[in-house]
N, C-alpha and C. Protein backbone atom coordinates (compact mmCIF):
# COMPACT_ATOMS: atom_id res chain seq x y z
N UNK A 1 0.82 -1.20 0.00
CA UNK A 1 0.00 0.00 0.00
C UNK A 1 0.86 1.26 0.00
N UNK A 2 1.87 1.18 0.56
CA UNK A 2 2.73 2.60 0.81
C UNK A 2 3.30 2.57 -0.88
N UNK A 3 3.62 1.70 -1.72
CA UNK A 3 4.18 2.28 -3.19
C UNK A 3 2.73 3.07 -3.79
N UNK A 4 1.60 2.34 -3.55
CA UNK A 4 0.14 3.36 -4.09
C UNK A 4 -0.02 4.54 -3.66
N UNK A 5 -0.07 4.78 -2.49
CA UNK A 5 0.28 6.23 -1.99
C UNK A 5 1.58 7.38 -2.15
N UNK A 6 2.68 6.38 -2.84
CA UNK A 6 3.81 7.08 -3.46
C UNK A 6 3.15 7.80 -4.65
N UNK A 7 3.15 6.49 -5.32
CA UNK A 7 2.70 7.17 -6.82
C UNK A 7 1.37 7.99 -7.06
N UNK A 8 0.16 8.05 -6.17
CA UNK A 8 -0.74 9.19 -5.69
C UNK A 8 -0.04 10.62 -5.54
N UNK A 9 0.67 10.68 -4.63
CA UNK A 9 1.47 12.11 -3.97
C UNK A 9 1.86 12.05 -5.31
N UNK A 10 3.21 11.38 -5.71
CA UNK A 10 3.77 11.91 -6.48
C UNK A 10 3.12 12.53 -7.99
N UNK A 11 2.46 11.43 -8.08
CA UNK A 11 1.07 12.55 -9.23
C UNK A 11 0.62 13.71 -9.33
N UNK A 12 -0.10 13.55 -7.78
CA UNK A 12 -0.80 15.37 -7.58
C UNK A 12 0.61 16.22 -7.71
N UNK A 13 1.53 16.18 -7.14
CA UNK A 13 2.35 16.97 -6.83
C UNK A 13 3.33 17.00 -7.79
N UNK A 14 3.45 16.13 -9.12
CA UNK A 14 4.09 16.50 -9.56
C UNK A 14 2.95 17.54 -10.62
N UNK A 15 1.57 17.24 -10.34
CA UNK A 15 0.97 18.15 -11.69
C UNK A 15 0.67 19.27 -10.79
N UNK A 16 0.54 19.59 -9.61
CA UNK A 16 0.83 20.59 -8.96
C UNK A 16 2.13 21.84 -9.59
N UNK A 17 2.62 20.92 -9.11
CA UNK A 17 4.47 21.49 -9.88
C UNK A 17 4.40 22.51 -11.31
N UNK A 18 3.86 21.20 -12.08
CA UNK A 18 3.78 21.68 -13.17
C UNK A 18 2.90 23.08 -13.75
N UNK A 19 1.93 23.03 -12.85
CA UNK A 19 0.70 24.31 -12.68
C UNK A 19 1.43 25.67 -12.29
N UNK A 20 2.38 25.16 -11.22
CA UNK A 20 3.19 26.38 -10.72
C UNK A 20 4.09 27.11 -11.76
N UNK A 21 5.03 26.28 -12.33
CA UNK A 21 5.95 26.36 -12.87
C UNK A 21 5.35 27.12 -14.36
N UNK A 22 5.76 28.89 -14.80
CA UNK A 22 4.88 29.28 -16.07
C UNK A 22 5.51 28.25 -16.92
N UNK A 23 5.48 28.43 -18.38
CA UNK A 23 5.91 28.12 -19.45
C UNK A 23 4.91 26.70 -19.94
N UNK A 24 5.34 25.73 -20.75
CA UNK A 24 5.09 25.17 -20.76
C UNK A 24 5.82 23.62 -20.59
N UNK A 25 5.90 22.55 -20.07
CA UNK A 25 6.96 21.17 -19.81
C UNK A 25 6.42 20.41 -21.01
N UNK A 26 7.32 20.08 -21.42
CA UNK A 26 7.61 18.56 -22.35
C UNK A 26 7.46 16.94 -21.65
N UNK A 27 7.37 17.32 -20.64
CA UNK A 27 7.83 15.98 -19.87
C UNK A 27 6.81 15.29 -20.16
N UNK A 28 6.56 14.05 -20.20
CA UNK A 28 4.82 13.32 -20.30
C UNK A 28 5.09 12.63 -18.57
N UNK A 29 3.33 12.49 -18.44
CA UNK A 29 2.93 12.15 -16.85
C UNK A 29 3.64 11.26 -16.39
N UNK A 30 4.24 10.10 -16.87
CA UNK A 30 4.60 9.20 -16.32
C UNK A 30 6.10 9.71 -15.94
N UNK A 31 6.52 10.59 -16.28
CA UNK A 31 7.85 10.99 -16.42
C UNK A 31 7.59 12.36 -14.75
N UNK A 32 6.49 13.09 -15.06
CA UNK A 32 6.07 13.72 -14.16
C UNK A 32 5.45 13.35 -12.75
N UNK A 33 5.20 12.40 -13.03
CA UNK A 33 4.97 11.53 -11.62
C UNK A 33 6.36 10.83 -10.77
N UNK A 34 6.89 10.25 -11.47
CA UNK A 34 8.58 10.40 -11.15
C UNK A 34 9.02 11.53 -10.30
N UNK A 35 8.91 12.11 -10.90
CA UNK A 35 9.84 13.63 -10.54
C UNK A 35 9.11 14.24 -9.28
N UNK A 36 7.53 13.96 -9.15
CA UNK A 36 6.58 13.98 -7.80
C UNK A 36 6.89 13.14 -6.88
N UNK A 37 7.29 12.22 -7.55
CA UNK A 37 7.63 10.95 -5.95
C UNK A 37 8.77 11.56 -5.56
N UNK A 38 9.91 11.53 -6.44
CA UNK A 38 11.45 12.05 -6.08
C UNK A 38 11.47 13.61 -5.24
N UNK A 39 10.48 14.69 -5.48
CA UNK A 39 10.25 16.01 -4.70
C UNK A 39 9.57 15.59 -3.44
N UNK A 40 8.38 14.41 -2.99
CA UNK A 40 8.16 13.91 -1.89
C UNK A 40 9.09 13.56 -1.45
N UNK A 41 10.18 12.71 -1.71
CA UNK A 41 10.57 12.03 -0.89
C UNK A 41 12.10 13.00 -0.28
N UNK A 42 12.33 14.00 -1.08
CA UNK A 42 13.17 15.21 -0.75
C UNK A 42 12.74 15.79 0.47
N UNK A 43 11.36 16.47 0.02
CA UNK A 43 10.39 17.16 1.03
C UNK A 43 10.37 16.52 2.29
N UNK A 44 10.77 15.51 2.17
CA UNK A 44 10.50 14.74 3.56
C UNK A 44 11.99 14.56 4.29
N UNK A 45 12.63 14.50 3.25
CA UNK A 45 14.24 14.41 4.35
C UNK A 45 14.61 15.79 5.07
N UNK A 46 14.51 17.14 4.06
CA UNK A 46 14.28 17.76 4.49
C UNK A 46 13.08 18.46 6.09
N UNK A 47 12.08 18.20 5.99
CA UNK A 47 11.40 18.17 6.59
C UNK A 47 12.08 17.45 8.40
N UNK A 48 12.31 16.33 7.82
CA UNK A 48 12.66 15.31 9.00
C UNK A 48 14.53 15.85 9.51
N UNK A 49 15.07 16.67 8.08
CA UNK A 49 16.44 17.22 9.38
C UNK A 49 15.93 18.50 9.94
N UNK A 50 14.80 19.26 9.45
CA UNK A 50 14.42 20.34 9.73
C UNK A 50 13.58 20.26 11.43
N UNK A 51 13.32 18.77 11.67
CA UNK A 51 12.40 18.33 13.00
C UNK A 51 11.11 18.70 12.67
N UNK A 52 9.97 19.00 11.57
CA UNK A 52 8.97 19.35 11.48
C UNK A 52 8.32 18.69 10.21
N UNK A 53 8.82 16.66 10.80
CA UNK A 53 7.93 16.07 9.71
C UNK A 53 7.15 15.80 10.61
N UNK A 54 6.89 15.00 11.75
CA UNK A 54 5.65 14.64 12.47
C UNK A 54 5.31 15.62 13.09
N UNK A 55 4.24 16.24 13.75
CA UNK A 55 3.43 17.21 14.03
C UNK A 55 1.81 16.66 14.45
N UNK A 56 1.44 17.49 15.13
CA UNK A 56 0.13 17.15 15.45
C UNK A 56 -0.48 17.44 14.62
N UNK A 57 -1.49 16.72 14.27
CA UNK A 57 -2.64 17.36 13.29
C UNK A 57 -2.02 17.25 11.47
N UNK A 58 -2.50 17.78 10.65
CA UNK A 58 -2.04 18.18 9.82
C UNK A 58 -0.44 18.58 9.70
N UNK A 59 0.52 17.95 8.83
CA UNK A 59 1.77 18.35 8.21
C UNK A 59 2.11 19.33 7.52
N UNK A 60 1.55 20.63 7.72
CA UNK A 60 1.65 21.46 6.67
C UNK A 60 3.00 22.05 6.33
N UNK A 61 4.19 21.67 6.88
CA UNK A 61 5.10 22.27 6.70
C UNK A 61 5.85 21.12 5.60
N UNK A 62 5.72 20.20 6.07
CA UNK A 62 5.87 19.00 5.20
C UNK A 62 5.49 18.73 4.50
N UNK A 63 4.48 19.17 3.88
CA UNK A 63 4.32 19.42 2.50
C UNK A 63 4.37 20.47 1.97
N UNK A 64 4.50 21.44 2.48
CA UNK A 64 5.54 22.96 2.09
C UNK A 64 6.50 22.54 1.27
N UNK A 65 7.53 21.74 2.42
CA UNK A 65 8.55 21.18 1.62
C UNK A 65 8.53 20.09 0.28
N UNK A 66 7.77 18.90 0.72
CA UNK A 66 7.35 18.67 -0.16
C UNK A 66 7.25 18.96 -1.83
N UNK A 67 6.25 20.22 -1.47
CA UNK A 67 5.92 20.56 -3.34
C UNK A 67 6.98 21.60 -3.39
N UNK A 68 7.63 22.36 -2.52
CA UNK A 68 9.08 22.97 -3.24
C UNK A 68 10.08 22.18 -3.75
N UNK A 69 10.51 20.73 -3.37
CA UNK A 69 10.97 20.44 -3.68
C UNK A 69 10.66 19.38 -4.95
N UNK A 70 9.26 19.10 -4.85
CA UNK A 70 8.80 18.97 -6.13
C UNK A 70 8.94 19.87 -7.44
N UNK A 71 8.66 21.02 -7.35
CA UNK A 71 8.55 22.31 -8.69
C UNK A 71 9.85 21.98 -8.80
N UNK A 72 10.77 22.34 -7.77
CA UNK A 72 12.36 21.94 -8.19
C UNK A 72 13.05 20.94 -9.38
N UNK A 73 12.28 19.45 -8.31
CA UNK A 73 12.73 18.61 -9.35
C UNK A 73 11.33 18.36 -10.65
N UNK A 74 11.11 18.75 -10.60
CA UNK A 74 9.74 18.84 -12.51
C UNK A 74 10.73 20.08 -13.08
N UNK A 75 10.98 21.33 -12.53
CA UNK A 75 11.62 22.29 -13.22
C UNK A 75 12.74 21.59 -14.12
N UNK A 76 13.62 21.34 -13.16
CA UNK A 76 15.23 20.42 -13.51
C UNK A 76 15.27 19.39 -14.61
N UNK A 77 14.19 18.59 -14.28
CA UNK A 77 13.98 17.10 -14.90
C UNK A 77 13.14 17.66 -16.31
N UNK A 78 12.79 18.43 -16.24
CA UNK A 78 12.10 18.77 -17.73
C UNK A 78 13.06 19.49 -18.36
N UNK A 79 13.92 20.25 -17.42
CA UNK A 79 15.24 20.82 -18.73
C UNK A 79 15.85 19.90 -19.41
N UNK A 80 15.96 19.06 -18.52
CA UNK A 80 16.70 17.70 -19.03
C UNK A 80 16.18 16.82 -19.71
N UNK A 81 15.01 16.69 -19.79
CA UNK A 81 14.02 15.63 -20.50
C UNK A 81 14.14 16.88 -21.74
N UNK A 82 13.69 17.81 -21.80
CA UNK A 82 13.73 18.46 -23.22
C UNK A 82 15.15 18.52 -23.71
N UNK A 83 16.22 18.88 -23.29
CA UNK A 83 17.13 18.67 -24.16
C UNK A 83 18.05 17.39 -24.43
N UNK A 84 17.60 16.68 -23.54
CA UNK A 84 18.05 14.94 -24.18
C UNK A 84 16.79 14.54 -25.38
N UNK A 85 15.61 15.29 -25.60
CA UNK A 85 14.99 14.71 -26.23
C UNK A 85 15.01 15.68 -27.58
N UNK A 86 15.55 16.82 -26.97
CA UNK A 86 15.70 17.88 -28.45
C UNK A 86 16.89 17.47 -29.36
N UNK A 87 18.43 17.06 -28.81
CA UNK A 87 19.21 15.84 -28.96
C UNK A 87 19.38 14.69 -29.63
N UNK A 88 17.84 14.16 -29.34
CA UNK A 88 17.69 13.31 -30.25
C UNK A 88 17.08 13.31 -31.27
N UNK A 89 15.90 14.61 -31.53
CA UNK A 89 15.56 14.55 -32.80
C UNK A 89 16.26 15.46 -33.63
N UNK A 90 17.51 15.99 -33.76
CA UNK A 90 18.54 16.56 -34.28
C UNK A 90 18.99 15.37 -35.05
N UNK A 91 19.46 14.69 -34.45
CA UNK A 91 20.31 13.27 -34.84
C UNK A 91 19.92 12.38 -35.82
């Protein structure tokens, strides 16, 4: 059950990301959901050296971190997904 709830978060949050972020991404979802699990699971180390992953009630700081470090990695991972893929249709 905990990989279903990975790939949940990492969904919303990576199309979260993507909402934030102007312009437009190349990346396709499955590629963007990736990059949502990988910004969760940032968000959370962070979070946890920061001492403000468990909390009473609601996590809101932890997922603060979370989707910053989500937009981060969708920002990054789509530069890179577009120009390994611009790269290749040159070739």
């Amino acid at each position: 059950m905990g990989w279903l709830w990975a790939i949940i978060v990492g969904f919303v949050l990576g199309l979260i990301a993507k909402a934030i972020i102007p312009g437009k991404q190349h990346s396709p979802l499955w590629l963007t959901t990736i990059f949502g699990i990988i910004g969760a699971v940032i968000g959370n180390a962070v979070a946890r050296g920061l001492g403000v992953a468990e909390t009473s009630g609601i996590d809101w700081w932890r997922h603060a971190f979370q989707l910053v470090a989500a937009i981060i990695v969708v920002f990054l991972g789509d530069m890179a997904y577009s120009s390994v893929r611009g790269r290749k249709q040159r070739a």
